[in-house]
C-alpha atoms as a PDB file:
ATOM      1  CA  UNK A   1     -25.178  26.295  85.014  1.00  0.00           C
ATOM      2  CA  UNK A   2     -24.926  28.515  81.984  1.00  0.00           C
ATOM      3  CA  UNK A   3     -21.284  29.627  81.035  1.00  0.00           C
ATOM      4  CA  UNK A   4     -19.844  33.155  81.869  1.00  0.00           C
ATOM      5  CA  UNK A   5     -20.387  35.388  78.659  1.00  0.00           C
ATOM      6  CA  UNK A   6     -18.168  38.689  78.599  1.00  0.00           C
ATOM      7  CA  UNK A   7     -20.323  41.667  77.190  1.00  0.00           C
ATOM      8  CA  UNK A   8     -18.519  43.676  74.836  1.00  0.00           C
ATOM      9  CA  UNK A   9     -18.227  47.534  75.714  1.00  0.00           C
ATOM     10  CA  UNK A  10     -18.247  49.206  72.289  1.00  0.00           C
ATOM     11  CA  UNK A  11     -19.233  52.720  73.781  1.00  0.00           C
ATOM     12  CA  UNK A  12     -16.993  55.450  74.577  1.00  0.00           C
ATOM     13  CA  UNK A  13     -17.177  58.466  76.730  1.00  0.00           C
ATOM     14  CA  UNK A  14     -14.747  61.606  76.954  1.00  0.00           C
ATOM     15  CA  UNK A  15     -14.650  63.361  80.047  1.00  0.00           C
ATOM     16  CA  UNK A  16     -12.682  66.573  80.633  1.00  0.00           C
ATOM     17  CA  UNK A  17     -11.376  67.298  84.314  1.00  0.00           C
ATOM     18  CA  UNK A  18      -9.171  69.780  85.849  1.00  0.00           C
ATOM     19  CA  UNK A  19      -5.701  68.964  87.191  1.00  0.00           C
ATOM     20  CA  UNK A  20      -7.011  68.934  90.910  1.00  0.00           C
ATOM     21  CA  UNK A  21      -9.629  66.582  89.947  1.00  0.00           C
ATOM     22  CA  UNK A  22      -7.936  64.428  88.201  1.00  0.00           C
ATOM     23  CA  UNK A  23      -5.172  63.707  90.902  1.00  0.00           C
ATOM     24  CA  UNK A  24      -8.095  63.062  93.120  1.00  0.00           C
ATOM     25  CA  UNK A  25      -9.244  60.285  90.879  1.00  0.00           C
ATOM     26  CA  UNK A  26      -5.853  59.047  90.541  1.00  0.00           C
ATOM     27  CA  UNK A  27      -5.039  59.396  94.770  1.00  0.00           C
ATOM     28  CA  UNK A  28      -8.764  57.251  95.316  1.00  0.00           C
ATOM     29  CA  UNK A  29      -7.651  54.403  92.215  1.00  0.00           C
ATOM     30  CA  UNK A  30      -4.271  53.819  94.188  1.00  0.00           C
ATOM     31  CA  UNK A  31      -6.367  53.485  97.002  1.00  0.00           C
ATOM     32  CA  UNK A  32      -8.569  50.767  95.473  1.00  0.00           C
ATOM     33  CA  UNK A  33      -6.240  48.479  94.373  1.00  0.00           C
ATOM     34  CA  UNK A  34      -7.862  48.158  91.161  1.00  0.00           C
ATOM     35  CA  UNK A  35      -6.648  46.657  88.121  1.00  0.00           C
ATOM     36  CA  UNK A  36      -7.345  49.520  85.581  1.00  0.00           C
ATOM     37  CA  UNK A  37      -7.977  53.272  85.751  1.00  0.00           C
ATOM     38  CA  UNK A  38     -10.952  52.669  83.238  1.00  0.00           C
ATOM     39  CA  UNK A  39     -12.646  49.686  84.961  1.00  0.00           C
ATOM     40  CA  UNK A  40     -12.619  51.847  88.539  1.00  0.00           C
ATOM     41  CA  UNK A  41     -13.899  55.164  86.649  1.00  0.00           C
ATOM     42  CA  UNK A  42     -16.773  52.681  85.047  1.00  0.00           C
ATOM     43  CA  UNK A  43     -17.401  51.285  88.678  1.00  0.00           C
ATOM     44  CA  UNK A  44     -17.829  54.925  89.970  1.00  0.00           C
ATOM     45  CA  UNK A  45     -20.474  56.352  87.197  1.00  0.00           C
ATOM     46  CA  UNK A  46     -22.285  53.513  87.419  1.00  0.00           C
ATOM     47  CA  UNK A  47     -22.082  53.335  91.486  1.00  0.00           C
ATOM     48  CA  UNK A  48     -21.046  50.037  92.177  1.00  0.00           C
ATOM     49  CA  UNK A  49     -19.006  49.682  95.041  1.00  0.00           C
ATOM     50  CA  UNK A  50     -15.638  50.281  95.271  1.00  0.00           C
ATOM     51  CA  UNK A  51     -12.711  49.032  97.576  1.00  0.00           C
ATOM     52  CA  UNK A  52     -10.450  51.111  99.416  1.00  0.00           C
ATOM     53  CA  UNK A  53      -7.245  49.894 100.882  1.00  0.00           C
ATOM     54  CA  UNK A  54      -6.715  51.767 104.200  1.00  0.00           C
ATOM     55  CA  UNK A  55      -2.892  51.134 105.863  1.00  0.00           C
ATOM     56  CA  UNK A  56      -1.655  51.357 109.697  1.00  0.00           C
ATOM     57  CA  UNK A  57       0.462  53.780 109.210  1.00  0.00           C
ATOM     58  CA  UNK A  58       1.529  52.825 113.352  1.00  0.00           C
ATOM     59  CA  UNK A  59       2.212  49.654 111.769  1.00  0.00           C
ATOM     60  CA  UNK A  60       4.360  51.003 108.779  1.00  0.00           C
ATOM     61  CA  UNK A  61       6.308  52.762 110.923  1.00  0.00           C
ATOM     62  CA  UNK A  62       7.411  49.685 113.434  1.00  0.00           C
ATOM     63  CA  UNK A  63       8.140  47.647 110.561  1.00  0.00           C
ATOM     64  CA  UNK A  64      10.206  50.438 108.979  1.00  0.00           C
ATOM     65  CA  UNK A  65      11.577  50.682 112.547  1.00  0.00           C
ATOM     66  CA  UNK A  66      12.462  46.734 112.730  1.00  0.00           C
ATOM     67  CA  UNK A  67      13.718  46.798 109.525  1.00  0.00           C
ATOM     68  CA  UNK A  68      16.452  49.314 110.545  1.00  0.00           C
ATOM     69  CA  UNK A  69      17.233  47.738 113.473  1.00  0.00           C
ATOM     70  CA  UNK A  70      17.649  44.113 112.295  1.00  0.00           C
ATOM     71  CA  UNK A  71      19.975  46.015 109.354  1.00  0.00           C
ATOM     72  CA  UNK A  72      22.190  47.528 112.421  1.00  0.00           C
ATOM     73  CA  UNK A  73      22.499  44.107 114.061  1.00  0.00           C
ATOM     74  CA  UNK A  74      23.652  42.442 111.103  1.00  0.00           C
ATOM     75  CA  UNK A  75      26.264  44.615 110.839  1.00  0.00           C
ATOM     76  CA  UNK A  76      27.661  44.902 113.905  1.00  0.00           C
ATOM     77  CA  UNK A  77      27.407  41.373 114.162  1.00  0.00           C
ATOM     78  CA  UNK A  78      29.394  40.454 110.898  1.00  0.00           C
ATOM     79  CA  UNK A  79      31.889  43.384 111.782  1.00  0.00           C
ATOM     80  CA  UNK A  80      33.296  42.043 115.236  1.00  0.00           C
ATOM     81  CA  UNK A  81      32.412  39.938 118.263  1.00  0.00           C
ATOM     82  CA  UNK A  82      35.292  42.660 120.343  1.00  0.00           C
ATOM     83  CA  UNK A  83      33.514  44.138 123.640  1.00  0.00           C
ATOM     84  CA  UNK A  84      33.121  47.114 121.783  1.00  0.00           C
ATOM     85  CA  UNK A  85      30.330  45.670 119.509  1.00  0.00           C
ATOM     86  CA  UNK A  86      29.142  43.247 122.258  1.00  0.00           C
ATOM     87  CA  UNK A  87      27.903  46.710 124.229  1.00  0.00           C
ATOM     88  CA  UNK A  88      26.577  48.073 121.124  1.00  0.00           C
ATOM     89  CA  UNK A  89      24.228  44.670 120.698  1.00  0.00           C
ATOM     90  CA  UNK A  90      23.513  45.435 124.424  1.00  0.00           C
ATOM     91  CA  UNK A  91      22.408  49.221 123.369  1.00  0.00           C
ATOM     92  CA  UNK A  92      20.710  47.790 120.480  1.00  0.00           C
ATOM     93  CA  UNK A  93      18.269  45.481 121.973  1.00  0.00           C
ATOM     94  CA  UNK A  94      17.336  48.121 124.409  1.00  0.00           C
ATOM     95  CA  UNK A  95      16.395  50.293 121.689  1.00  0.00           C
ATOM     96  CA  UNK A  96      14.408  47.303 120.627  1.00  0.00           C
ATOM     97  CA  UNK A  97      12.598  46.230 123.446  1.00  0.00           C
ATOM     98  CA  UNK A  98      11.625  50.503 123.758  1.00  0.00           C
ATOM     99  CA  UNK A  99      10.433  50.425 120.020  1.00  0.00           C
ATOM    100  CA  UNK A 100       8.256  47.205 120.943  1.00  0.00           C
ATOM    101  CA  UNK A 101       6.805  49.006 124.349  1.00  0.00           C
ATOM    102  CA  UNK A 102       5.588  51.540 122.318  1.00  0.00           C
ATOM    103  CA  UNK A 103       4.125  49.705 119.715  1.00  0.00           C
ATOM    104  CA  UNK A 104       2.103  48.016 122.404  1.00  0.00           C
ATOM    105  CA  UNK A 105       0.867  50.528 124.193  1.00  0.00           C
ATOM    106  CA  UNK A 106      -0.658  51.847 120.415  1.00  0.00           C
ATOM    107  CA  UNK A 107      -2.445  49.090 119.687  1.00  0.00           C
ATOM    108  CA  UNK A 108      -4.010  48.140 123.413  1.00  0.00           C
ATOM    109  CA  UNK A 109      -7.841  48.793 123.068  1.00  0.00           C
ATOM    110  CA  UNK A 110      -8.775  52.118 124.432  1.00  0.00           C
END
């Protein structure tokens, strides 16, 4: 098996593009999860394919969700173990177990 040999790119281009455009470019690169600006505008004019990331955002949103809640716990926890705080852990895991219903109802199959 022959040994990988890196080409070297000793061409340059300079492309102009408005502001709209070029926050589209940037929006899609995020999106890719590519290493360089550069390297994913080289992938594009020479149409090779591309990666795009996509996110849940139902997903984001119950771990952003859980997140908060496990914060609240924490700190009623550490602040007393009075009755007072004891309903309040009460109130909180029914808050929970909502979140969770909902989250399951989004992702049954349709």
């Amino acid at each position: 098996m022959k040994p990988f040999v890196r080409k070297r790119r000793s061409f340059r281009i300079a492309l102009m593009y408005t502001e709209d455009e070029f926050q589209w470019l940037q929006q899609r690169f995020v999106r890719s999860g590519g290493r360089s600006f550069s390297g994913y505008v080289r992938k594009i004019t020479l149409k090779e394919p591309v990666e795009q990331r996509v996110r849940n955002a139902s997903f984001d949103d119950f771990i952003g969700e859980i997140v908060r809640l496990r914060k609240e716990m924490t700190a009623i926890r550490s602040a007393s173990s009075s009755p007072e705080f004891h309903g309040q852990l009460i109130d909180l895991h029914h808050e929970i177990q909502q979140t969770i219903d909902k989250i399951a109802v989004l992702c049954m199959p349709v």
